[in-house]
C-alpha atoms as a PDB file:
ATOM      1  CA  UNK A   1       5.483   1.514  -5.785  1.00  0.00           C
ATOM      2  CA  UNK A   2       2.951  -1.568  -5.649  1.00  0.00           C
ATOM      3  CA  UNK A   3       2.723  -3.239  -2.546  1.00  0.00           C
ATOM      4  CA  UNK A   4       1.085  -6.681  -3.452  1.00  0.00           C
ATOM      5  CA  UNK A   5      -0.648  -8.499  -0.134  1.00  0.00           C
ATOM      6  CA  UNK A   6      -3.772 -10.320  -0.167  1.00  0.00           C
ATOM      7  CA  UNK A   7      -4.225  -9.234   3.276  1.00  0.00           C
ATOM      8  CA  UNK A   8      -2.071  -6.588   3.697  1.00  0.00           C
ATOM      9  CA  UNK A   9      -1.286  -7.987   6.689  1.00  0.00           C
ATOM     10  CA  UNK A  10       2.303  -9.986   5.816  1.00  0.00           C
ATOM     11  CA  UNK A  11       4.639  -8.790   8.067  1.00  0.00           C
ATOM     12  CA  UNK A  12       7.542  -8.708   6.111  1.00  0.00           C
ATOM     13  CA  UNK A  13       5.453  -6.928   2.961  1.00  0.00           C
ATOM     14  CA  UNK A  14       4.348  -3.922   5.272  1.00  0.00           C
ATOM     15  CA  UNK A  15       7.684  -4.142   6.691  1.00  0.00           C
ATOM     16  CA  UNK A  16       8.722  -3.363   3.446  1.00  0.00           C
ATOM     17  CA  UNK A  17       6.344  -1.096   2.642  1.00  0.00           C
ATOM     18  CA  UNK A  18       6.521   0.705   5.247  1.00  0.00           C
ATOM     19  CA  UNK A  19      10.419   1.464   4.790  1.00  0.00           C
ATOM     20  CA  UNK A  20       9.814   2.796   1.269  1.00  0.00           C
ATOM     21  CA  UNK A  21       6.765   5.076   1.844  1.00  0.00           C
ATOM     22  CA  UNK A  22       8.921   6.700   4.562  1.00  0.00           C
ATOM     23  CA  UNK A  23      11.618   6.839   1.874  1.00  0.00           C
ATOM     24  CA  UNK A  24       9.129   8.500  -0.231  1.00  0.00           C
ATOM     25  CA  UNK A  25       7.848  11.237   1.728  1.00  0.00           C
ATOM     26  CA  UNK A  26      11.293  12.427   3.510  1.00  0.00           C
ATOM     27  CA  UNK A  27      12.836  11.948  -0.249  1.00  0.00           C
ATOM     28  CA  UNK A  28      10.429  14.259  -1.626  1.00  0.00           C
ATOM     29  CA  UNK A  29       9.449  16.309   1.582  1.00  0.00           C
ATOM     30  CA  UNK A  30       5.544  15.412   0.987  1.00  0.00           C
ATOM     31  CA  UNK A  31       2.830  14.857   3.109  1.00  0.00           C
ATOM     32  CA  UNK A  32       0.436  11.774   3.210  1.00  0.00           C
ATOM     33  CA  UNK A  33      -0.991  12.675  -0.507  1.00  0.00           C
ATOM     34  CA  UNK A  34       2.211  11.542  -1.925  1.00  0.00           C
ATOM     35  CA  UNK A  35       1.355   7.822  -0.779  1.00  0.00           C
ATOM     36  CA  UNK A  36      -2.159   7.959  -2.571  1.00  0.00           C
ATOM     37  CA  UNK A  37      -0.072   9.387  -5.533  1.00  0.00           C
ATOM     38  CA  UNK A  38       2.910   7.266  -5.656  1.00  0.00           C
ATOM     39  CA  UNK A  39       1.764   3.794  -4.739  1.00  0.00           C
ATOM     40  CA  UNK A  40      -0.970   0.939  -5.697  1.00  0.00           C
ATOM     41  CA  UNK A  41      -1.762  -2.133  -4.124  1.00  0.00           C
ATOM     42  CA  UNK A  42      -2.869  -5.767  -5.067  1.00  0.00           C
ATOM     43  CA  UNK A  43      -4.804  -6.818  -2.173  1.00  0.00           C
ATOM     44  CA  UNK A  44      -8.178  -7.815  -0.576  1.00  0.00           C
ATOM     45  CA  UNK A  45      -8.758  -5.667   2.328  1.00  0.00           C
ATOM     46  CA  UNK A  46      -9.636  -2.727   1.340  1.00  0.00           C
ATOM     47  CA  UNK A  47      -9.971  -0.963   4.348  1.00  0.00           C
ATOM     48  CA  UNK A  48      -6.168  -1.810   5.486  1.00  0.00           C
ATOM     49  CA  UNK A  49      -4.982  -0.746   2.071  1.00  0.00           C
ATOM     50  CA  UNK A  50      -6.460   2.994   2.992  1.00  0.00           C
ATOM     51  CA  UNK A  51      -5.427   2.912   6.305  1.00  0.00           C
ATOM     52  CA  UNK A  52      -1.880   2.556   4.922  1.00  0.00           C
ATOM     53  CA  UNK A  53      -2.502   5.715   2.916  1.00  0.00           C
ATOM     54  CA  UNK A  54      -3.108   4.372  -0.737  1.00  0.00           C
ATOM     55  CA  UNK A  55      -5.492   5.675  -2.507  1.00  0.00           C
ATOM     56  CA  UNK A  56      -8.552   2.518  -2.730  1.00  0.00           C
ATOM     57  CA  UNK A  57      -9.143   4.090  -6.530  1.00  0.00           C
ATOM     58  CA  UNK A  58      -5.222   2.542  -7.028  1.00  0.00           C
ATOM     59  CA  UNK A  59      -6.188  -0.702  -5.619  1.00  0.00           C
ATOM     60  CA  UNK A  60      -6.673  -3.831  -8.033  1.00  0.00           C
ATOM     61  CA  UNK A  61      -8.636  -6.408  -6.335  1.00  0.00           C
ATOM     62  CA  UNK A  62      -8.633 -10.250  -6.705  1.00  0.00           C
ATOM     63  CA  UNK A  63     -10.902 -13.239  -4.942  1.00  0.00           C
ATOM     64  CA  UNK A  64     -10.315 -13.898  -1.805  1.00  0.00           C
ATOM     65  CA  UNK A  65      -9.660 -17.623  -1.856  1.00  0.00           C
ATOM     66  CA  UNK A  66      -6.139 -16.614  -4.157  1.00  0.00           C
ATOM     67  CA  UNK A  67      -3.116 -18.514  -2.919  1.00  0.00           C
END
């Protein structure tokens, strides 16, 4: 999955999100390492993007002042 948010704050985008890493780990009866393994982000905010579980290795950054 990538979960693209400069802020990773968008509602609807961790909305989103949200519903498919929960798809993820009852579909494959994982635990929290199959987020870090499974998904990538676009994003900013580092620190939300590994509080959602994603690995920060998997994150590919951009400046800031984007859109």
């Amino acid at each position: 999955f990538i979960i693209a948010s400069k802020t990773f704050t968008t509602i609807e985008t961790i909305t989103n999100a949200t519903s498919a890493r929960s798809w993820l780990l009852d579909a494959l009866g994982a635990g929290q390492e199959a987020v870090a393994k499974h998904f990538v982000a676009l994003s900013t905010n580092g620190e939300k993007v590994s509080d959602f579980g994603i690995d920060t290795a998997n994150m590919f950054e951009f400046w800031d002042w984007v859109g």
